[in-house]
Protein backbone atom coordinates (compact mmCIF):
# COMPACT_ATOMS: atom_id res chain seq x y z
CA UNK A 1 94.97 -117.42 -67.49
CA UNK A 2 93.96 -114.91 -70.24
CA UNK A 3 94.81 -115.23 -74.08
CA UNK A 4 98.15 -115.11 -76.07
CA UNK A 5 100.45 -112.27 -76.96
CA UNK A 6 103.34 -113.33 -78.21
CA UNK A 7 105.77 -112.49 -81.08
CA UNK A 8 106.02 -113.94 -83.96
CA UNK A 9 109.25 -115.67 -85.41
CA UNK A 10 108.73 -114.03 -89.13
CA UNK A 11 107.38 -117.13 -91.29
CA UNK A 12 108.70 -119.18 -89.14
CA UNK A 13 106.55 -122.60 -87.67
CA UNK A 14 106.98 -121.97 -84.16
CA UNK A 15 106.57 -118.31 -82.87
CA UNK A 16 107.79 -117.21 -79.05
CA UNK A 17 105.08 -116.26 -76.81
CA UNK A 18 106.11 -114.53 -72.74
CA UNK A 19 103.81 -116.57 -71.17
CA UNK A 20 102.30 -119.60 -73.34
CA UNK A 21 103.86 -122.29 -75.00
CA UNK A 22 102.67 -125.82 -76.68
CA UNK A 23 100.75 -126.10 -79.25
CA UNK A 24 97.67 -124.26 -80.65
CA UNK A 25 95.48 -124.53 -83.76
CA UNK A 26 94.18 -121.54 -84.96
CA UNK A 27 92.93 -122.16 -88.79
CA UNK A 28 89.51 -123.65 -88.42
CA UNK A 29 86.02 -123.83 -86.26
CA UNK A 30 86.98 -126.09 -82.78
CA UNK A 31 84.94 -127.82 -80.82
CA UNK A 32 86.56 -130.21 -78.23
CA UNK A 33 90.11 -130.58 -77.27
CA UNK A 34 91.65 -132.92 -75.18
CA UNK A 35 95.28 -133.78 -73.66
CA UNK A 36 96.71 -136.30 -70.79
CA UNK A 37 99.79 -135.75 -68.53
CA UNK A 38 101.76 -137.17 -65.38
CA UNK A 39 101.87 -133.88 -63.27
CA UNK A 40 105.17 -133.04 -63.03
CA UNK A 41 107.55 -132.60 -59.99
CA UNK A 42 108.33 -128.77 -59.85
CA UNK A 43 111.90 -128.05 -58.32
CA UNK A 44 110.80 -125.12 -56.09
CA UNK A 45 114.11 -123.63 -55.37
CA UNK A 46 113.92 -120.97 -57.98
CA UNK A 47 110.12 -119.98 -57.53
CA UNK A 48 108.03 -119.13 -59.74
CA UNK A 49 104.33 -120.81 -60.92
CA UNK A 50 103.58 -123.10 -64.06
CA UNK A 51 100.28 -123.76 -65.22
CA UNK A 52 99.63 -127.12 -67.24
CA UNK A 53 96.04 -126.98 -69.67
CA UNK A 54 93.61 -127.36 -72.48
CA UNK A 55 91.47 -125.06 -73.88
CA UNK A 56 89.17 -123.40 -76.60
CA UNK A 57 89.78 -119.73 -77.73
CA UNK A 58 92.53 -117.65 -76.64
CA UNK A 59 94.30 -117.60 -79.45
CA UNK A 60 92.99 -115.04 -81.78
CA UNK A 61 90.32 -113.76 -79.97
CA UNK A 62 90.02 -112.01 -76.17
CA UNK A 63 88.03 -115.33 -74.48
CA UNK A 64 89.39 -118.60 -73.20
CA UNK A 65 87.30 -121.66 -71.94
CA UNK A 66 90.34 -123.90 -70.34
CA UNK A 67 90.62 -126.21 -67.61
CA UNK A 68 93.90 -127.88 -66.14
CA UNK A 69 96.78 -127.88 -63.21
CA UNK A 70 98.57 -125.39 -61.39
CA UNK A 71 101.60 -125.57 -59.35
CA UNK A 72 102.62 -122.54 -57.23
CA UNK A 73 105.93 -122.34 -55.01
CA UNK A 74 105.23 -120.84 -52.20
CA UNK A 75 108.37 -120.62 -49.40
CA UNK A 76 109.90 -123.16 -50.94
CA UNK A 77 107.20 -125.97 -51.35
CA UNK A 78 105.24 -126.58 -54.31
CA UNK A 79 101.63 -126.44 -53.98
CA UNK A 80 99.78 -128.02 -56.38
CA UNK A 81 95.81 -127.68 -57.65
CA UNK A 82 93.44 -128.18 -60.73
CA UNK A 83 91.19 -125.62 -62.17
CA UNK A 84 88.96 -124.13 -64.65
CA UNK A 85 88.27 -120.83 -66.00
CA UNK A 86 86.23 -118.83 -68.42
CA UNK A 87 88.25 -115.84 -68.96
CA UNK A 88 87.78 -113.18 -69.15
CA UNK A 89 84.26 -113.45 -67.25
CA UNK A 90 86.16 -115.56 -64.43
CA UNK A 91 89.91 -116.00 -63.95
CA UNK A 92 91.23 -119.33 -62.45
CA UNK A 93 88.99 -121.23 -60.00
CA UNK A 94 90.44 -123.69 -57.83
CA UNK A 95 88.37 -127.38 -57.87
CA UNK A 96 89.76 -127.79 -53.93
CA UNK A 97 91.09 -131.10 -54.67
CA UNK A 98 94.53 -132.87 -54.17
CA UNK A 99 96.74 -133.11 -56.82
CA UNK A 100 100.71 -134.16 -56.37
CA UNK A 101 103.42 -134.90 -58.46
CA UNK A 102 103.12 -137.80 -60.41
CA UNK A 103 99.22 -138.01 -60.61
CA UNK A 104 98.06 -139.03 -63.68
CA UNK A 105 95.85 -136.15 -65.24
CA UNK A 106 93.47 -135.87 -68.46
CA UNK A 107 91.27 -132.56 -69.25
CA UNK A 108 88.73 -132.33 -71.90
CA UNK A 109 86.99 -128.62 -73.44
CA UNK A 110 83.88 -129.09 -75.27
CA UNK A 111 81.66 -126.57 -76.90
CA UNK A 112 78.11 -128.15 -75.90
CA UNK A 113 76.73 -125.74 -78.58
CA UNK A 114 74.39 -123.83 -76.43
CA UNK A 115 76.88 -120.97 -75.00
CA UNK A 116 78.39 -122.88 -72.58
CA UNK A 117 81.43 -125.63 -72.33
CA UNK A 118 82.18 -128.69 -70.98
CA UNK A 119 85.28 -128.66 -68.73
CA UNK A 120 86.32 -131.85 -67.54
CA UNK A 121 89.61 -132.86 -65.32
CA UNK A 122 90.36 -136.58 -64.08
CA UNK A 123 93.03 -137.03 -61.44
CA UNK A 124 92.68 -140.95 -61.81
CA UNK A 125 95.42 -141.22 -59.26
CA UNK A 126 93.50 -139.65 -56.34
CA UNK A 127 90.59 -140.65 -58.04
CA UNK A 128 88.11 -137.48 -58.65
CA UNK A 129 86.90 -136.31 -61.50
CA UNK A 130 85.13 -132.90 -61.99
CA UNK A 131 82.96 -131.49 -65.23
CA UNK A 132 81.33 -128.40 -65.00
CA UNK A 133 78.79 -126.99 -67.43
CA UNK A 134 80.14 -123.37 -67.78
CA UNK A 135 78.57 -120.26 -69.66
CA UNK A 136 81.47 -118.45 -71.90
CA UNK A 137 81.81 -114.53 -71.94
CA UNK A 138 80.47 -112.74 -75.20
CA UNK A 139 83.48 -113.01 -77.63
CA UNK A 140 83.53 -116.73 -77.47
CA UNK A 141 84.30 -118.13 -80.82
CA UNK A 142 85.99 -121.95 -80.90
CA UNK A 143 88.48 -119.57 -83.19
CA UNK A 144 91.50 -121.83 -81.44
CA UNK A 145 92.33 -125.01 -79.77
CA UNK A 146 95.07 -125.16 -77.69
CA UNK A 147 96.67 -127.33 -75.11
CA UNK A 148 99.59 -125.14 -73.38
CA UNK A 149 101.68 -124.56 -70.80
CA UNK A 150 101.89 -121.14 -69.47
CA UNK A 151 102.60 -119.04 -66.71
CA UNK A 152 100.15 -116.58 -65.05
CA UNK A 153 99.81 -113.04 -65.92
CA UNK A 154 99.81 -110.22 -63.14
CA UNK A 155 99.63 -105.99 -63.51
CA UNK A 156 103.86 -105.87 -63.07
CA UNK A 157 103.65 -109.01 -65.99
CA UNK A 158 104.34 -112.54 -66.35
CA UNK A 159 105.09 -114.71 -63.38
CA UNK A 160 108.33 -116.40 -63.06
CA UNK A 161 108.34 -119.48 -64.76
CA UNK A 162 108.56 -122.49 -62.17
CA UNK A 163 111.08 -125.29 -62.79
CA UNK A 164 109.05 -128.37 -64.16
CA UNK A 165 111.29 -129.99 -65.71
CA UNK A 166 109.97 -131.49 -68.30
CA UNK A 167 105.85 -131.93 -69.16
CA UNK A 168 104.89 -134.61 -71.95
CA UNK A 169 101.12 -134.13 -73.10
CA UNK A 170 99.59 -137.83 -74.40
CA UNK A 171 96.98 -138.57 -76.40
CA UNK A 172 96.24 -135.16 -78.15
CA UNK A 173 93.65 -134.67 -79.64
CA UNK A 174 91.35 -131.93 -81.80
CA UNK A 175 88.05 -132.26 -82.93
CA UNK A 176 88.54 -135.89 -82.53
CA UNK A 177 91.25 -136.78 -84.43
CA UNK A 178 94.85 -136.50 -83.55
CA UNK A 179 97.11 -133.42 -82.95
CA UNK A 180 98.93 -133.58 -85.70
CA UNK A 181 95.73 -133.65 -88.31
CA UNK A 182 94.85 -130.10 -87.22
CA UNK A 183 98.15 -128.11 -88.78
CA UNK A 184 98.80 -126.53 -84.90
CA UNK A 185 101.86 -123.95 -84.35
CA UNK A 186 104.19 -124.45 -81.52
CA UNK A 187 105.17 -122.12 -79.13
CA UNK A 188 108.04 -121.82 -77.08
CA UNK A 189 107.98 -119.49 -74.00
CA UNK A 190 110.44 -116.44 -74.41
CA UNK A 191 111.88 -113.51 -72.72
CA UNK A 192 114.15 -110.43 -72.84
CA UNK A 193 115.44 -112.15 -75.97
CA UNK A 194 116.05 -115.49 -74.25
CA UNK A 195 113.94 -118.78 -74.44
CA UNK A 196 112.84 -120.13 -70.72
CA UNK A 197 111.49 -123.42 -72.28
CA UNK A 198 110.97 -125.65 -75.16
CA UNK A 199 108.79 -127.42 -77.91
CA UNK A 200 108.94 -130.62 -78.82
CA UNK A 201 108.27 -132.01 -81.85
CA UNK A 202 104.64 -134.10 -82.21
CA UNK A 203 105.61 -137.51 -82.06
CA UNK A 204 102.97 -140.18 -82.89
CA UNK A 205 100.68 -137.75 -83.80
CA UNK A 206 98.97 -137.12 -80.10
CA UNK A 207 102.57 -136.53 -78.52
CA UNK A 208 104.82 -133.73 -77.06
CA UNK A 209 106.31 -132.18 -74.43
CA UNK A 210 107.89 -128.89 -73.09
CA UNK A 211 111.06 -128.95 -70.76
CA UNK A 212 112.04 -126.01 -68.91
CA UNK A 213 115.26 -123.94 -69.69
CA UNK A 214 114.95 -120.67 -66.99
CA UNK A 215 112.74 -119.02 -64.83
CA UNK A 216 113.25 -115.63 -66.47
């Protein structure tokens, strides 16, 4: 879906992004991060596309090795799909599977240390699982850990952002341990000088969620 450009709020914690928010860790070396989450029911009626995900890199350098879901409304109806993608070698390819609203999804990125990553995505509700061994782009770096969610990015700009409600990400974790240990910034989405969703706080430690305000 292509790396973060955002804004940042001064000093602030939390900065605004236009087309990610969540949570990323960018102070360290990263090696595996992982997030589970009920896929949401997206409310079509105002279009628009949401993408829910985990990933290395992407913030702080060009790269991003990510895997996750993506809902698109399309006349109306929400379609939904899971993914992966090594940008900025390959943008988002579709797995082919089913995935509805209120499947029960977990992703995992893992550096396997030998130039390529470990993208894995459960959907234990229709019960496949798929984990790819894919080469990263030159640029890769583990320079950020991330687990977001965003809308796509196209040559007129960000897409609308679909109405998802409200997305809460379970048992978070970075380089093993929880969320919370790895000091992440959260990012709300934000544009024309108006925020289109929210942050949570990190409850628990490996908790949080982002609930959508506007599609614009």
């Amino acid at each position: 879906m292509g790396a973060a450009a955002g804004h940042l709020d001064g000093a602030a914690a939390t900065r605004t992004n236009d087309h990610w928010s969540g949570y990323s860790a960018h102070s360290g070396d990263y090696t595996t991060v992982s997030a589970s989450w009920t896929e949401p029911t997206v409310d079509c009626r105002t279009g628009g596309e949401v993408v829910f995900w985990v990933g290395l890199d992407g913030d702080g350098n060009g790269n991003v090795e990510q895997t996750g879901t993506h809902v698109l409304c399309r006349n109306g109806k929400a379609i939904h799909t899971g993914w992966w993608e090594t940008y900025p070698c390959y943008n988002i390819i579709d797995y082919g599977h089913v995935v509805q609203p209120g499947d029960k999804i977990s992703a995992t990125v893992t550096d396997n240390g030998n130039g390529t990553y470990r993208l894995y995505l459960r959907d234990a509700t229709q019960g496949w699982t798929e984990q790819p061994n894919k080469r990263a782009c030159s640029g890769a770096g583990d320079v950020s850990a991330e687990v977001i969610t965003e809308t796509p990015i196209y040559p007129n700009g960000p897409s609308p952002l679909a109405n998802f409600g409200t997305v809460t990400y379970t048992s978070v974790s970075i380089n093993g341990r929880p969320l919370s240990n790895a000091n992440p910034q959260a990012i709300t989405m934000a544009r024309h000088g108006r925020t289109i969703d929210t942050t949570s706080s990190i409850t628990t430690g490996t908790q949080f969620s982002n609930t959508w305000l506007a599609t614009n």
